[in-house]
Protein backbone atom coordinates (compact mmCIF):
# COMPACT_ATOMS: atom_id res chain seq x y z
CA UNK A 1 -169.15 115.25 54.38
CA UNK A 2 -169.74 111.29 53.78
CA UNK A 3 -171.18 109.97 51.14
CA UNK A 4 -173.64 107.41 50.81
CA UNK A 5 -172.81 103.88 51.23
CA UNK A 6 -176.10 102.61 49.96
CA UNK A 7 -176.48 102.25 46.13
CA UNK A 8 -180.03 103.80 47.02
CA UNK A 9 -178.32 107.34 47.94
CA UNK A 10 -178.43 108.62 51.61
CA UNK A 11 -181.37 107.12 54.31
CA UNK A 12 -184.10 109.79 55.46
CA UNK A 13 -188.15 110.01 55.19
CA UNK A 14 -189.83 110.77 52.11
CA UNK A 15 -193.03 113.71 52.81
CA UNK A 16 -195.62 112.84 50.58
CA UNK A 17 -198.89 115.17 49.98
CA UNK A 18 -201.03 112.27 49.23
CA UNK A 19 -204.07 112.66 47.16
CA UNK A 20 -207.09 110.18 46.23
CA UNK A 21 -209.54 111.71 43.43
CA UNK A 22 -212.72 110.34 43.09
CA UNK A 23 -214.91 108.45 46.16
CA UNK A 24 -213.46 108.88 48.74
CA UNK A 25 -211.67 112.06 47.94
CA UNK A 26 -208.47 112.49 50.46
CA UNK A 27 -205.82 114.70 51.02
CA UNK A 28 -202.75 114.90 53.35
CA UNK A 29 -199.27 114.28 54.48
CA UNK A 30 -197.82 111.00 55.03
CA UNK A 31 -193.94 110.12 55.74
CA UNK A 32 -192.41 107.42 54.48
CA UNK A 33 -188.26 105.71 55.52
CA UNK A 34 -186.27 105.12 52.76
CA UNK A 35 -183.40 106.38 50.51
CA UNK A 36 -182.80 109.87 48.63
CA UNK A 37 -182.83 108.10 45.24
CA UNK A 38 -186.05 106.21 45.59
CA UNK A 39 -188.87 108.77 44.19
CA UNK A 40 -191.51 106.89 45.50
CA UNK A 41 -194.71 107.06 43.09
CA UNK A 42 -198.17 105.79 43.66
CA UNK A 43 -199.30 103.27 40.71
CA UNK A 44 -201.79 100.77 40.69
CA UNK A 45 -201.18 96.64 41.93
CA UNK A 46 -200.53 94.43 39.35
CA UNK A 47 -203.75 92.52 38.02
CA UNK A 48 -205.65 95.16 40.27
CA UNK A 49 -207.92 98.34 39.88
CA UNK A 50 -208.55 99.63 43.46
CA UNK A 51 -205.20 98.30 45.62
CA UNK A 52 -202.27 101.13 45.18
CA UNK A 53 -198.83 100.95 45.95
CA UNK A 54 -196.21 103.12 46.74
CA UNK A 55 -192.88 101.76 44.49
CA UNK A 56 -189.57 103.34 44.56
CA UNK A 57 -189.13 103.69 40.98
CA UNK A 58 -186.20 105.48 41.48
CA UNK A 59 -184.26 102.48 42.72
CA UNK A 60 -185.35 98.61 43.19
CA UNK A 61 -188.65 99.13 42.91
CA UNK A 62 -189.43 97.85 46.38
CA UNK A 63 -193.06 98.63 47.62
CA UNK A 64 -192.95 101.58 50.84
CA UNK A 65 -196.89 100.82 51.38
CA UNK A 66 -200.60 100.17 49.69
CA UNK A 67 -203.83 101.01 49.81
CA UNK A 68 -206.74 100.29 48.94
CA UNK A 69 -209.59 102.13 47.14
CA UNK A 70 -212.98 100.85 46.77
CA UNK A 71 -214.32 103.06 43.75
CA UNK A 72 -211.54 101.68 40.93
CA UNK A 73 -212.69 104.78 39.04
CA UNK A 74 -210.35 106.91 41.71
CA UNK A 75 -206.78 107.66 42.06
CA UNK A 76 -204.32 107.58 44.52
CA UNK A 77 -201.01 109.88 43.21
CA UNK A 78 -198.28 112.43 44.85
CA UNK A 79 -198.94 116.40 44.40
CA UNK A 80 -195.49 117.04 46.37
CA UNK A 81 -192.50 114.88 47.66
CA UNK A 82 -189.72 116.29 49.42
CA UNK A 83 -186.54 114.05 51.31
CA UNK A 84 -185.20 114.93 54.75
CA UNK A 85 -182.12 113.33 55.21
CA UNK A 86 -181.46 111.21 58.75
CA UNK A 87 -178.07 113.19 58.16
CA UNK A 88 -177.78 116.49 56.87
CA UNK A 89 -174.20 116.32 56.26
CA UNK A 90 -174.75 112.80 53.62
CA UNK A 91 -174.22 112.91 49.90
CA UNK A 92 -175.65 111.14 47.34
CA UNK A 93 -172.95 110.50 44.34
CA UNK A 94 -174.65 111.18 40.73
CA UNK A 95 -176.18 107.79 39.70
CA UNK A 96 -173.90 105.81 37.55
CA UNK A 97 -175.28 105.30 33.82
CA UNK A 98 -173.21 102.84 31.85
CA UNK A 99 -173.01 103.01 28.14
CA UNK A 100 -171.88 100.38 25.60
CA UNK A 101 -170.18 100.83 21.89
CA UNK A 102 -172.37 99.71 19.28
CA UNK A 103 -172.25 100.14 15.69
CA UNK A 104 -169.76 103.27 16.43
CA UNK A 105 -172.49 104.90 18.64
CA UNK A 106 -172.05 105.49 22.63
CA UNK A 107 -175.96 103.67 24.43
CA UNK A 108 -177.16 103.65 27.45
CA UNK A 109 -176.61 99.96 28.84
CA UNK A 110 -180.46 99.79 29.66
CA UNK A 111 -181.11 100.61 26.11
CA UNK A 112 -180.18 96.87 24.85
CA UNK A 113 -179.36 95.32 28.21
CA UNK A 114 -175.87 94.96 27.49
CA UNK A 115 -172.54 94.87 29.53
CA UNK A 116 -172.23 98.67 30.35
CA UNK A 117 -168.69 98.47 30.10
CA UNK A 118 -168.14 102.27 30.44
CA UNK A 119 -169.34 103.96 33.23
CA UNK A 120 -169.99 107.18 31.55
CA UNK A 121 -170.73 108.47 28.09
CA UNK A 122 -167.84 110.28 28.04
CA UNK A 123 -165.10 107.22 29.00
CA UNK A 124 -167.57 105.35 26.22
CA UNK A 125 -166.54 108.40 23.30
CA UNK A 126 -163.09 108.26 23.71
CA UNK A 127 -163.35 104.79 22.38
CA UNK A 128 -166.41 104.62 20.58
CA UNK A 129 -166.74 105.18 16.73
CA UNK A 130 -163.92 104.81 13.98
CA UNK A 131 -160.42 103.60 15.30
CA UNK A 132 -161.95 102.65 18.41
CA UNK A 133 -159.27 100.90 18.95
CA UNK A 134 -160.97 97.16 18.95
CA UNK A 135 -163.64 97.94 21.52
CA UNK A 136 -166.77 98.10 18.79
CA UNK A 137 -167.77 97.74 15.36
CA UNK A 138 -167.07 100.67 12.69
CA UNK A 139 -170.60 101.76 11.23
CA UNK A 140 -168.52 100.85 7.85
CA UNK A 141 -167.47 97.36 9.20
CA UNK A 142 -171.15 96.65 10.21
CA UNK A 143 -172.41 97.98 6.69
CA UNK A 144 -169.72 95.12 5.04
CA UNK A 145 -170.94 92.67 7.60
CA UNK A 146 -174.88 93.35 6.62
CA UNK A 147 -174.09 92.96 2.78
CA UNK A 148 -172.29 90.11 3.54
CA UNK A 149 -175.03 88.63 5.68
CA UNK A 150 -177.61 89.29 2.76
CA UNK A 151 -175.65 87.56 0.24
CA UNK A 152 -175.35 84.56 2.39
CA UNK A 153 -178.99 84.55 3.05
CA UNK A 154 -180.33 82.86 0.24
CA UNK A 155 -177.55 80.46 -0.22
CA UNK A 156 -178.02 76.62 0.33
CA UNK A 157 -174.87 75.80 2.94
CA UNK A 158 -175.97 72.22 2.97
């Protein structure tokens, strides 16, 4: 089996049973190219209230295609989305999710938009927390820090 090159998983067509509620009401099945890790999702043009568009929020949020409704009061959304893979035989990896140490606590990179210098929570706990060995601040060493910090606050350093 080969993997997926493409950080976006493995290429196929997304099968969308597309829906618009209000006027004009609409129903049916539309395919769309892209990737396996794109979960394409209907939402609404920026600074608009009747043009749609499909974004891959899954992945770089690139737009597959638009619409447009006249009656703003409607909605354009997904009831089903499956993926058929140009080749059965691909595999997506698992996403990568990088934490960071902070304050003796393993967080998601996206959290804070930090480094992400572990690729996984659990390469982040084996160094995260008390005797971390130098990697992150001890929740005791950023309680000392704080106090300091307070006591410093309303002194004159001039």
């Amino acid at each position: 089996m080969a993997n997926a090159t493409d950080p976006r998983g493995c290429p196929g067509s997304w099968q969308l049973y597309d829906n618009w509620s209000g006027h004009p009401t609409f129903s049916g099945l539309d395919t769309y190219s892209g990737f396996e890790l794109d979960d394409p999702t209907w939402t609404l043009a920026p600074g608009s209230s009747t043009t749609w568009q499909l974004i891959c929020v899954g992945t770089d949020s690139r737009s597959l295609a638009s619409a447009s409704i006249n009656d703003p009061s409607s909605t354009l959304y997904s009831s089903s989305k499956t993926f058929v893979k140009d080749d059965s035989s691909c595999t997506t990896p698992a996403p990568v999710t990088p934490y960071d140490c902070i304050n003796g606590a393993c967080i998601k990179k996206s959290v804070y938009n930090t480094p992400g210098l572990y690729q996984s929570l659990s390469d982040c706990e084996v160094v995260c927390g008390i005797g971390c060995s130098g990697k992150c601040i001890s929740n005791s060493d950023w309680s000392q820090i704080e106090g300091l910090s307070h006591q410093l606050k309303n002194r004159n350093c001039g």
